[in-house]
Protein backbone atom coordinates (compact mmCIF):
# COMPACT_ATOMS: atom_id res chain seq x y z
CA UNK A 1 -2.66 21.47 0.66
CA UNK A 2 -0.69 18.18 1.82
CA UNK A 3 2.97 18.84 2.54
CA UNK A 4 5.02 16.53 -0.13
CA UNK A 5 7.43 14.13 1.26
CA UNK A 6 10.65 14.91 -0.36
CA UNK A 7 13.52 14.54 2.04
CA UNK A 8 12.99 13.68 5.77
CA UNK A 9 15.16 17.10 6.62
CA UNK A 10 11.52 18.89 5.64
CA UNK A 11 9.69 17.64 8.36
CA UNK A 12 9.66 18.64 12.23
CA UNK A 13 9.93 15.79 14.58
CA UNK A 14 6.40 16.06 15.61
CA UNK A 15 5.40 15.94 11.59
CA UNK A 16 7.23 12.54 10.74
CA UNK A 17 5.64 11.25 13.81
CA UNK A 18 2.32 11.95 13.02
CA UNK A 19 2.95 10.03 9.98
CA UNK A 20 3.29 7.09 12.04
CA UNK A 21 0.25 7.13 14.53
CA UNK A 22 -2.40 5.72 12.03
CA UNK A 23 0.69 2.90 11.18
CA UNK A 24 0.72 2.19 15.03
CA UNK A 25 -2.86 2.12 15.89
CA UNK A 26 -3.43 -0.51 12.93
CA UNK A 27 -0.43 -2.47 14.50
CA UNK A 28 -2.11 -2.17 17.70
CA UNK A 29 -5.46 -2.75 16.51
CA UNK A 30 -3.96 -6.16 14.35
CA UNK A 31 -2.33 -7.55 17.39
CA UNK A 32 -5.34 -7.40 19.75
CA UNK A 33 -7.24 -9.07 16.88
CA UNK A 34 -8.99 -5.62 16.38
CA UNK A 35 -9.95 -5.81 12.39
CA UNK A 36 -9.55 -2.47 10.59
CA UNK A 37 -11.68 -1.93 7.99
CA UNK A 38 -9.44 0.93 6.20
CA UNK A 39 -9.99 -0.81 2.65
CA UNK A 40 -13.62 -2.10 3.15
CA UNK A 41 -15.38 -1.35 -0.30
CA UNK A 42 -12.05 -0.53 -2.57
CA UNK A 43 -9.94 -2.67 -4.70
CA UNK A 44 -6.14 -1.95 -4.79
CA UNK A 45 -4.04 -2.93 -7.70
CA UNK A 46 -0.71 -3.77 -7.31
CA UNK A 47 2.12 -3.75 -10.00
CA UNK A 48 5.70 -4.25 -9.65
CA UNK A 49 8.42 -3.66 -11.77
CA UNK A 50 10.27 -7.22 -10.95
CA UNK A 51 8.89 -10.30 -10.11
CA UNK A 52 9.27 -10.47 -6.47
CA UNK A 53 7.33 -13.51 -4.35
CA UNK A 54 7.66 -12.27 -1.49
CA UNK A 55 6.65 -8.41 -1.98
CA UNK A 56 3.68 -9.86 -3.84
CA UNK A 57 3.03 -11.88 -0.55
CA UNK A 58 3.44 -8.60 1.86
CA UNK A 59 1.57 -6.63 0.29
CA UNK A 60 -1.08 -9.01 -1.04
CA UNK A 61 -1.15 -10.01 3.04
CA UNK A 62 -1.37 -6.38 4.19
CA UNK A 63 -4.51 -5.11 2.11
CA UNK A 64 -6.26 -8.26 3.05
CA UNK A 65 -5.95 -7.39 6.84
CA UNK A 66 -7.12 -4.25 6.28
CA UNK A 67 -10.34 -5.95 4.43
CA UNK A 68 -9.50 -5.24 1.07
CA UNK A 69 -8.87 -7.13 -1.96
CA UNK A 70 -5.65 -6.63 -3.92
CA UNK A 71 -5.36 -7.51 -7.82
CA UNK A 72 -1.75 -8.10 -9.32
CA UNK A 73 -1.16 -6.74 -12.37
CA UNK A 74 1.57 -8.37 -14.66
CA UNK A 75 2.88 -6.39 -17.52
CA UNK A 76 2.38 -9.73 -20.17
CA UNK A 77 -1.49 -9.59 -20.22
CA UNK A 78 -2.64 -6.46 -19.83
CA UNK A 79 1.12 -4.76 -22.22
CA UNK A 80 2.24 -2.29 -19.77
CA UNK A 81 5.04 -0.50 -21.81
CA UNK A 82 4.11 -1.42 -25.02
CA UNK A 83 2.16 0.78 -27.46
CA UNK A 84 -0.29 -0.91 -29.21
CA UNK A 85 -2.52 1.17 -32.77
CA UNK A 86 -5.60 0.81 -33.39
């Protein structure tokens, strides 16, 4: 079963930076113009709680270099938090 991050006092040293290796190989991977294709063949939705631009941008920016397409989801069309009867 996969250890739940709750505080960073859980983890050993070597933990937390395992966590980070598949973060640093993408990073090396992006900067020698190495294309990952983590996302190839999923769709990740994204939804924020406040508009933001430019956390829209980042992360709209980061699941297209990892080849995969990103929909935004706004609460005003699709009613998040609002109950609706039949």
């Amino acid at each position: 079963m996969p250890k739940v991050f709750v505080s960073v006092a859980a983890w050993s040293a070597d933990e937390l930076w395992a966590m980070f290796d598949p973060a640093l190989e993408l990073r090396r991977n992006h900067q020698t113009g190495k294309r990952s294709r983590t996302l190839d063949g999923r769709t990740l939705a994204m939804s924020f709680p406040k508009p933001s631009l430019r956390t829209h941008l980042s992360f709209d920016a980061g699941i297209t270099q990892l080849c995969g397409p990103a929909i935004l989801l706004t609460p005003e069309p699709i009613r998040i938090g609002t109950h609706t009867s039949p």
